[in-house]
Protein backbone atom coordinates (compact mmCIF):
# COMPACT_ATOMS: atom_id res chain seq x y z
CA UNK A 1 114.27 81.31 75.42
CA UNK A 2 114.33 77.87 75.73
CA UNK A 3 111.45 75.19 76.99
CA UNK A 4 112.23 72.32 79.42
CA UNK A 5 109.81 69.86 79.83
CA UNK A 6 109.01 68.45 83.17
CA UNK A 7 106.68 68.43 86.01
CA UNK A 8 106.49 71.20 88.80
CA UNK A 9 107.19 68.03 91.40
CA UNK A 10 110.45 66.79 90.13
CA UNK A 11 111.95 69.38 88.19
CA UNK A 12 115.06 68.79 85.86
CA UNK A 13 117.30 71.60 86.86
CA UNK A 14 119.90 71.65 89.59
CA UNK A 15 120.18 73.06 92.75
CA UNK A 16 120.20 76.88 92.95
CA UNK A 17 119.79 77.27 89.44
CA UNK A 18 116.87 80.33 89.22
CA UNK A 19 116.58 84.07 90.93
CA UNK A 20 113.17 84.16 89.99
CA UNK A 21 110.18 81.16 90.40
CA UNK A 22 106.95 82.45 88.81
CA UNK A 23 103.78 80.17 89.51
CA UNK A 24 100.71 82.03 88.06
CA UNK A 25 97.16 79.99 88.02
CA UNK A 26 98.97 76.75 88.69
CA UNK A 27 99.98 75.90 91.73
CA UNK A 28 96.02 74.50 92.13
CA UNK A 29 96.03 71.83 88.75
CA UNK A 30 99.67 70.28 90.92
CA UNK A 31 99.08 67.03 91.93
CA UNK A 32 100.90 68.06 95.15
CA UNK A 33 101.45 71.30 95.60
CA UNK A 34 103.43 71.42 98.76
CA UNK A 35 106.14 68.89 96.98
CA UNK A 36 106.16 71.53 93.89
CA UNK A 37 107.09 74.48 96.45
CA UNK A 38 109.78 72.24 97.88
CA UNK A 39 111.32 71.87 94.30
CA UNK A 40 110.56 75.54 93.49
CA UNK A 41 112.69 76.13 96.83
CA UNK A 42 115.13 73.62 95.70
CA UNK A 43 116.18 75.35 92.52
CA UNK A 44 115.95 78.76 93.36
CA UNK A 45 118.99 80.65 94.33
CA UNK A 46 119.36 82.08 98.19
CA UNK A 47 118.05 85.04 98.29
CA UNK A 48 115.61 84.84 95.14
CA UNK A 49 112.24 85.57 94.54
CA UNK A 50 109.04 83.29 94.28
CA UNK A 51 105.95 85.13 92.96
CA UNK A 52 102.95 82.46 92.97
CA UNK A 53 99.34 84.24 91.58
CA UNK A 54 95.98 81.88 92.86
CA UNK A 55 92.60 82.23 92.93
CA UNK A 56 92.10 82.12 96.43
CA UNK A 57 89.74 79.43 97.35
CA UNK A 58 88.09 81.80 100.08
CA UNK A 59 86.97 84.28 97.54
CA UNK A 60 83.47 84.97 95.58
CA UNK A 61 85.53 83.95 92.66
CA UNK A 62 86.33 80.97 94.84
CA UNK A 63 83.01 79.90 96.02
CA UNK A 64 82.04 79.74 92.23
CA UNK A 65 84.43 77.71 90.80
CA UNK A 66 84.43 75.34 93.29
CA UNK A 67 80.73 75.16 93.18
CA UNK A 68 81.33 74.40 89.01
CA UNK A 69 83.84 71.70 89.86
CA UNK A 70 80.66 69.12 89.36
CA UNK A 71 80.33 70.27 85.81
CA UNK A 72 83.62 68.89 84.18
CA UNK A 73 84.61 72.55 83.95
CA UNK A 74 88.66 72.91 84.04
CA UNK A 75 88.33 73.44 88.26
CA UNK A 76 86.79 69.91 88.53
CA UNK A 77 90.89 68.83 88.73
CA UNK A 78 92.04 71.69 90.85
CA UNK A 79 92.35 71.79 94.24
CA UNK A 80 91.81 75.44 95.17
CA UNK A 81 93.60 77.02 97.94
CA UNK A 82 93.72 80.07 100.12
CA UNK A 83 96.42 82.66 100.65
CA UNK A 84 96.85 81.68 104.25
CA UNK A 85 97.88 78.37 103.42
CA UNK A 86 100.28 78.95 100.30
CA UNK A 87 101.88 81.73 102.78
CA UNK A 88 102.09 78.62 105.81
CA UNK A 89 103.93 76.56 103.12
CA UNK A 90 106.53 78.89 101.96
CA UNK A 91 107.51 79.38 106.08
CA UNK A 92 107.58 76.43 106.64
CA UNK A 93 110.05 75.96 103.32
CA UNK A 94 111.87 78.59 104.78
CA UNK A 95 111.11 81.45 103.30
CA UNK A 96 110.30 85.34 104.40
CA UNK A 97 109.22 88.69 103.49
CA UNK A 98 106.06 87.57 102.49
CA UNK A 99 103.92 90.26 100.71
CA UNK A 100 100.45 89.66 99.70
CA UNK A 101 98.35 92.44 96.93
CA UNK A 102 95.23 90.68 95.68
CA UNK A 103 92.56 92.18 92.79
CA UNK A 104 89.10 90.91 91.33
CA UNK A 105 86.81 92.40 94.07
CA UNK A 106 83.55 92.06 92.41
CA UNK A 107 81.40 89.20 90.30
CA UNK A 108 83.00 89.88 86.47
CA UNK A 109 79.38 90.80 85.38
CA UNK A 110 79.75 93.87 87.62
CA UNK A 111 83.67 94.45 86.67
CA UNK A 112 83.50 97.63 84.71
CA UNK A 113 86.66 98.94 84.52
CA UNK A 114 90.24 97.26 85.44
CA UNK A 115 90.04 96.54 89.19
CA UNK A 116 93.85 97.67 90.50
CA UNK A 117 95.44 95.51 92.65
CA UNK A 118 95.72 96.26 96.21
CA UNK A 119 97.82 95.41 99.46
CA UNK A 120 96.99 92.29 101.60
CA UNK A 121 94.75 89.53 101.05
CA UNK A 122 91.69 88.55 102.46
CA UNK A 123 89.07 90.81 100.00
CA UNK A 124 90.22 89.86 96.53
CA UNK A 125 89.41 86.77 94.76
CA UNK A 126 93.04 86.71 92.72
CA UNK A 127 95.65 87.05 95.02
CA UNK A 128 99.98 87.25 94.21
CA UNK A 129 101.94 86.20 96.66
CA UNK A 130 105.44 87.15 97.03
CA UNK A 131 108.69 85.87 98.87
CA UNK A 132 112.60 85.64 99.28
CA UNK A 133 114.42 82.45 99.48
CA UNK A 134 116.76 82.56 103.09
CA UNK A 135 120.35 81.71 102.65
CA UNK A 136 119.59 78.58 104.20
CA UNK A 137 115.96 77.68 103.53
CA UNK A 138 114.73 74.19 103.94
CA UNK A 139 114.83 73.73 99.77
CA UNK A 140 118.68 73.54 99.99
């Protein structure tokens, strides 16, 4: 494996260069998120995958990290967001077969045993969202 250092906004590979984008607890700390999607769409191949993984901001998990953002905690930089608009984005970047599962249902202090992820969003406070790069998707 190899690292590449850059920023998710102006990545330093070329066009069509990836099958697979994975974005897991990130996409939120971007400085502009719907820039980084447009370079996610940019060097991903037609037809490839982009799995992005958020705590969505319309969650319990949600409501408290944004209510810790005053306390210089890590979320006091991120800029949460909600499954309905990271799913808006990729359309709009040309994108499709969206599929949503989502997990964390319940405050961790009541967590006890591994939650399993289920289909859909909406219910969950960590949600993966899933999608396939068009042939000719707006990133190209």
């Amino acid at each position: 494996m190899r690292a590449v250092l850059g920023v998710a906004e102006s990545l330093p590979f070329k066009r069509h260069s990836f099958d697979l984008i994975l974005i897991v607890a990130a996409l939120s700390l971007f400085k502009d998120p719907v820039h980084a999607l447009h370079e996610a769409a940019r060097v991903l191949k037609p037809g490839g995958q982009i799995v992005i993984g958020i705590l969505d901001r319309n969650s319990l998990y949600g409501d408290f990290y944004e209510s810790r953002k005053k306390e210089g905690s890590f979320s006091s930089e991120a800029k949460f967001l909600s499954t309905a608009e990271v799913s808006g984005w990729l359309i709009k970047l040309g994108f499709e077969e969206i599929k949503t599962c989502q997990t964390l249902f319940k405050q961790p202090e009541k967590i006890e045993r591994i939650e399993l992820p289920q289909k859909g969003s909406g219910t969950g406070s960590f949600a993966v969202i899933s999608s396939r790069k068009t042939f000719c998707g707006f990133g190209d």
